[in-house]
C-alpha atoms as a PDB file:
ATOM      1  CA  UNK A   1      90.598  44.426 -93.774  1.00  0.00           C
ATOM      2  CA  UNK A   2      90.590  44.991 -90.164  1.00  0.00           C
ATOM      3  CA  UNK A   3      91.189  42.072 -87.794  1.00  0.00           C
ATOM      4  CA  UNK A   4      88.354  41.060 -84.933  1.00  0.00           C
ATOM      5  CA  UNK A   5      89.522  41.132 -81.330  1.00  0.00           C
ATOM      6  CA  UNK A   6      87.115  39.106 -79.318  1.00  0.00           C
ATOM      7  CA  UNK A   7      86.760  40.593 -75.555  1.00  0.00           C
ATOM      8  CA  UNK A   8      85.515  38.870 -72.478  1.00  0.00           C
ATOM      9  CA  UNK A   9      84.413  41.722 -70.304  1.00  0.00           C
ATOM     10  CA  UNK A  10      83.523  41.763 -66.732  1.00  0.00           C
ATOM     11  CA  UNK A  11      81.005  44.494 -65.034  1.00  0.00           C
ATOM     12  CA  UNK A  12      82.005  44.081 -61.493  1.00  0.00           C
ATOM     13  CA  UNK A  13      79.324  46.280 -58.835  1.00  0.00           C
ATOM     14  CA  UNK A  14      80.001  46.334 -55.067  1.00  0.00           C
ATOM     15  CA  UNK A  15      77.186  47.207 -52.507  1.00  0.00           C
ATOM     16  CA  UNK A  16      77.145  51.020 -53.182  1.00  0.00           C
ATOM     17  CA  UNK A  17      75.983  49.920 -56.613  1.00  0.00           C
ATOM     18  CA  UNK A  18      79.563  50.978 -57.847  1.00  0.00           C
ATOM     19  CA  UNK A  19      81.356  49.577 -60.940  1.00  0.00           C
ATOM     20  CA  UNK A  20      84.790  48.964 -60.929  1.00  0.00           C
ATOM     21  CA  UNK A  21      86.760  50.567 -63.819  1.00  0.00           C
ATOM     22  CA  UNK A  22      90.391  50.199 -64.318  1.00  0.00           C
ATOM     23  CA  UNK A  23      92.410  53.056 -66.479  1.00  0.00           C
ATOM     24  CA  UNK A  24      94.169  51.716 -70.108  1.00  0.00           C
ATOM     25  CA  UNK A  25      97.661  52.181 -70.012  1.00  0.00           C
ATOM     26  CA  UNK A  26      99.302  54.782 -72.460  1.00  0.00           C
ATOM     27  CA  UNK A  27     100.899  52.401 -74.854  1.00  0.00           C
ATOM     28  CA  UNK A  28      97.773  50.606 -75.411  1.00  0.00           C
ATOM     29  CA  UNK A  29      95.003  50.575 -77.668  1.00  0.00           C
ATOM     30  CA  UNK A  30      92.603  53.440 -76.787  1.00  0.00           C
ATOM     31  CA  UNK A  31      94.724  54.382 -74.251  1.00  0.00           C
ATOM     32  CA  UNK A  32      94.239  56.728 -71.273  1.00  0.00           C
ATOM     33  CA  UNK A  33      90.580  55.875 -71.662  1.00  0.00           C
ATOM     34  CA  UNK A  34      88.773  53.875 -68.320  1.00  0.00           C
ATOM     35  CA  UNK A  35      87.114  50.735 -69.236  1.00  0.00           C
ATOM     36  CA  UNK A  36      85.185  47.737 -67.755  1.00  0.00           C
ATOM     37  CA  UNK A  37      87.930  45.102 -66.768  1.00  0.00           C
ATOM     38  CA  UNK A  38      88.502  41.876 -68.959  1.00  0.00           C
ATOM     39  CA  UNK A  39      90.648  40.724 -71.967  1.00  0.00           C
ATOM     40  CA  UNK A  40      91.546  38.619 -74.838  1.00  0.00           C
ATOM     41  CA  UNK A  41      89.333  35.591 -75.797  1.00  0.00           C
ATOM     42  CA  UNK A  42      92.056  32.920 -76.775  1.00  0.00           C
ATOM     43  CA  UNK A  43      92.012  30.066 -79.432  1.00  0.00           C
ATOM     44  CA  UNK A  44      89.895  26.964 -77.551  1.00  0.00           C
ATOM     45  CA  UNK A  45      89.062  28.748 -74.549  1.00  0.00           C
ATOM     46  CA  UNK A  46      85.357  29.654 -73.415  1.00  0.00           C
ATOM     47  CA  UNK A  47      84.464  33.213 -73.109  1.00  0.00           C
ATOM     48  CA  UNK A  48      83.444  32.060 -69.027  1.00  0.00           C
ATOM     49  CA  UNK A  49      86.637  31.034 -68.695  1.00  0.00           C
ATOM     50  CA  UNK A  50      88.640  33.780 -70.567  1.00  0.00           C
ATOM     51  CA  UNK A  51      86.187  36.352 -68.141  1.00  0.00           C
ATOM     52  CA  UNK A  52      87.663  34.395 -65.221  1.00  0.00           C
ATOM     53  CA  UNK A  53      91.430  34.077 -65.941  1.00  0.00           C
ATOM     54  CA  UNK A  54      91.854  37.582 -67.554  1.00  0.00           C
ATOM     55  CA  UNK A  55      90.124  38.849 -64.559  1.00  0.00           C
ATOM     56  CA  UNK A  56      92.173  37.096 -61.935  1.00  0.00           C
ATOM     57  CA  UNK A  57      95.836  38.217 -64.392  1.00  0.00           C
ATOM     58  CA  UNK A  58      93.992  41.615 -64.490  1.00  0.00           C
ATOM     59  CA  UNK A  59      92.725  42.498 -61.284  1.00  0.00           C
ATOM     60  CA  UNK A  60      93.721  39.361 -59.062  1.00  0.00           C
ATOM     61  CA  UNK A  61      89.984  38.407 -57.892  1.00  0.00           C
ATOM     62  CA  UNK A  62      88.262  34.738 -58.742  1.00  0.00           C
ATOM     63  CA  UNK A  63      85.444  34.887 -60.221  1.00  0.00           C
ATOM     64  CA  UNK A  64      82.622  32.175 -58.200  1.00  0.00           C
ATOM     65  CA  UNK A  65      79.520  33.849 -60.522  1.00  0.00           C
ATOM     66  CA  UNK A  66      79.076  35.942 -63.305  1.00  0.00           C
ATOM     67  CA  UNK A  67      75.885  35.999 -66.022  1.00  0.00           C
ATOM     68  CA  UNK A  68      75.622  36.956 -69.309  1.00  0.00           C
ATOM     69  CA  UNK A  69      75.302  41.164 -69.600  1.00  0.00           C
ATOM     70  CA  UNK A  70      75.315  42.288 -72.795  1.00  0.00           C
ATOM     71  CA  UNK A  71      77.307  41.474 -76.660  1.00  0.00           C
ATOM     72  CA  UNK A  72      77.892  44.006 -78.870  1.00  0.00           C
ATOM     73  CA  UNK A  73      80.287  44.680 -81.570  1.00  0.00           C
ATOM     74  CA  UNK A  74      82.201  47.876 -82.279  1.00  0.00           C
ATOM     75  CA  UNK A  75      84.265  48.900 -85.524  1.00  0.00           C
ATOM     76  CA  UNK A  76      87.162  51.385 -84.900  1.00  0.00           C
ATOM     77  CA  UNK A  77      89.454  52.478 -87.612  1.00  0.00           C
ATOM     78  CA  UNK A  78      92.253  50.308 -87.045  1.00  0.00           C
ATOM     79  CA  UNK A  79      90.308  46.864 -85.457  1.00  0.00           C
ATOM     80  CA  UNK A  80      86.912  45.504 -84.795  1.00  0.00           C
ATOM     81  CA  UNK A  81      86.153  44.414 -81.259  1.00  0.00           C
ATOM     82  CA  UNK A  82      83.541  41.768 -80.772  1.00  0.00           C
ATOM     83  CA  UNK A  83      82.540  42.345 -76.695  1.00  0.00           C
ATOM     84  CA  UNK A  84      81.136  39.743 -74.302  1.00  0.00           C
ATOM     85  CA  UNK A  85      80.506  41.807 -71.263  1.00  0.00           C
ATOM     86  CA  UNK A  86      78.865  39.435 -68.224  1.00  0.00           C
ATOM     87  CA  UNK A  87      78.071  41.029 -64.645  1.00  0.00           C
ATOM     88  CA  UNK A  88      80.039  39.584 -61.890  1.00  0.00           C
ATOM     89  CA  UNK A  89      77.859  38.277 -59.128  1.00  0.00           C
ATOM     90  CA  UNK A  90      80.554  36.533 -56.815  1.00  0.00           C
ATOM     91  CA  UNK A  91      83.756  36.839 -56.285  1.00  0.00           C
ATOM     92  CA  UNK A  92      86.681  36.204 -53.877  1.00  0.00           C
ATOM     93  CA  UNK A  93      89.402  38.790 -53.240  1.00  0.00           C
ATOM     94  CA  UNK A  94      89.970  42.710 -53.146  1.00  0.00           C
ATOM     95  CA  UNK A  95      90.644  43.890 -56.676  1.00  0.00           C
ATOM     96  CA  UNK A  96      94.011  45.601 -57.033  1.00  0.00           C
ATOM     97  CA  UNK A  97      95.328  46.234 -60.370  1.00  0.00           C
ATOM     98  CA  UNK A  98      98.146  43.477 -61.370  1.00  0.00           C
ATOM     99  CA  UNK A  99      99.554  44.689 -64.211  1.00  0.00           C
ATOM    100  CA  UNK A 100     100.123  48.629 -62.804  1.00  0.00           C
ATOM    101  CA  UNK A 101      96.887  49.851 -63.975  1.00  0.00           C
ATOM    102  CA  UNK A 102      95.011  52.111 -61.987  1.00  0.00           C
ATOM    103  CA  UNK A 103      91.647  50.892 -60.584  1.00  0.00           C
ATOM    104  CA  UNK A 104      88.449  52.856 -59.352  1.00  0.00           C
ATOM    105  CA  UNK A 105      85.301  52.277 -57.573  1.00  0.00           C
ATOM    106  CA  UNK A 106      82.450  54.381 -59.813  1.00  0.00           C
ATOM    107  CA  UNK A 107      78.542  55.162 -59.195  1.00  0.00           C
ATOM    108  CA  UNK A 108      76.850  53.809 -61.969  1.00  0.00           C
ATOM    109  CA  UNK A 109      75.383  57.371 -62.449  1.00  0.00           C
ATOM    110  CA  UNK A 110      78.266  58.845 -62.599  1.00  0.00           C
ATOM    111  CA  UNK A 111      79.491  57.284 -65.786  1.00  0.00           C
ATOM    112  CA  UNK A 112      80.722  59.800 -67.968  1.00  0.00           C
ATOM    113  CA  UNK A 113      80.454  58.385 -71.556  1.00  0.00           C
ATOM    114  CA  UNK A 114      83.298  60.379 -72.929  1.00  0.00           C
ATOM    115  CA  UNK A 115      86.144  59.243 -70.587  1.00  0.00           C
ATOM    116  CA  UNK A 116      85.393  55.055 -72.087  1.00  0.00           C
ATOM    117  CA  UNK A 117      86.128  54.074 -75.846  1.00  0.00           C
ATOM    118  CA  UNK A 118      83.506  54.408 -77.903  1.00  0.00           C
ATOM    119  CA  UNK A 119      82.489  50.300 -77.562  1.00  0.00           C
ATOM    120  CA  UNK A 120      81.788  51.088 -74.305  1.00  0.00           C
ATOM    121  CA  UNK A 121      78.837  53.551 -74.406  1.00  0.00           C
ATOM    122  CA  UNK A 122      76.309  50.946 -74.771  1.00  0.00           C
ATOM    123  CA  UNK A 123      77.436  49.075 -71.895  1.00  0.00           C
ATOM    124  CA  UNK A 124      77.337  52.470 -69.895  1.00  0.00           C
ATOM    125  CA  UNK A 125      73.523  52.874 -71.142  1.00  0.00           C
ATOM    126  CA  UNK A 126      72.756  49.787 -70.124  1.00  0.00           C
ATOM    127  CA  UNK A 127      73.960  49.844 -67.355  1.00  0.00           C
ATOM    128  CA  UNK A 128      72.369  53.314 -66.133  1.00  0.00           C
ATOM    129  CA  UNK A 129      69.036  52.143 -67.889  1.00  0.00           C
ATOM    130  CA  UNK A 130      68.943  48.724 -65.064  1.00  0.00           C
ATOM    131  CA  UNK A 131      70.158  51.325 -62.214  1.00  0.00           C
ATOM    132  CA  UNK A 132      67.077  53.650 -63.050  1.00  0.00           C
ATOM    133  CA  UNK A 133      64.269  51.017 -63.079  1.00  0.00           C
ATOM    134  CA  UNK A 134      65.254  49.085 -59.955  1.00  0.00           C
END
């Protein structure tokens, strides 16, 4: 039986209607693969407040404003990951990546599907699908 990882996930746009995506290290899970920013949920904590101290570890911004996106779940062979992806809507700070990832500003069109773990593609479609109708 595979264990569940629960993910708070932020989708972070700038005024070029740009995401920012931040490369997984090597070593880790689904690794050289980009991916929305975020992290573990831990034992007693809210997923708001996981999105908002995983974010400031991760990428060193604070989070002021963020609503709820999107949750989905996604089995891989070796885990289950249970995603709560929110779009950021204020923040302080310039993002840098605090733990030696890399970090990139993205058009939302420009997503390429096959360069994110498979949990990700709905989040891409999503995403795209809101860009489109506005």
């Amino acid at each position: 039986m595979t264990s569940t990882v629960h993910v708070a996930v932020a989708i972070i746009v700038n005024t070029h209607n740009e995401v920012l995506l931040a490369l997984r290290q090597a070593h880790q899970h689904q690794g050289g693969f980009w991916e929305f920013p975020g992290g573990k949920v831990e034992a007693n904590e809210s997923v708001y407040d996981a999105l908002v101290r995983e974010i400031e570890e991760e990428i060193g911004i604070i989070i002021s404003s963020a609503q709820d996106f999107l949750a989905l779940s996604h089995d891989y062979e070796d885990k289950s990951v249970l995603l709560d992806i929110w779009r950021v809507t204020e923040y302080s700070g310039k993002p840098q990546g605090q733990e030696g990832q890399q970090l990139r500003w993205c058009a939302i069109n420009d997503l390429a599907e096959d360069e994110f773990p498979a949990a990700n593609v709905a989040i891409i479609r999503k995403l795209k699908s809101e860009c489109t109708t506005k």
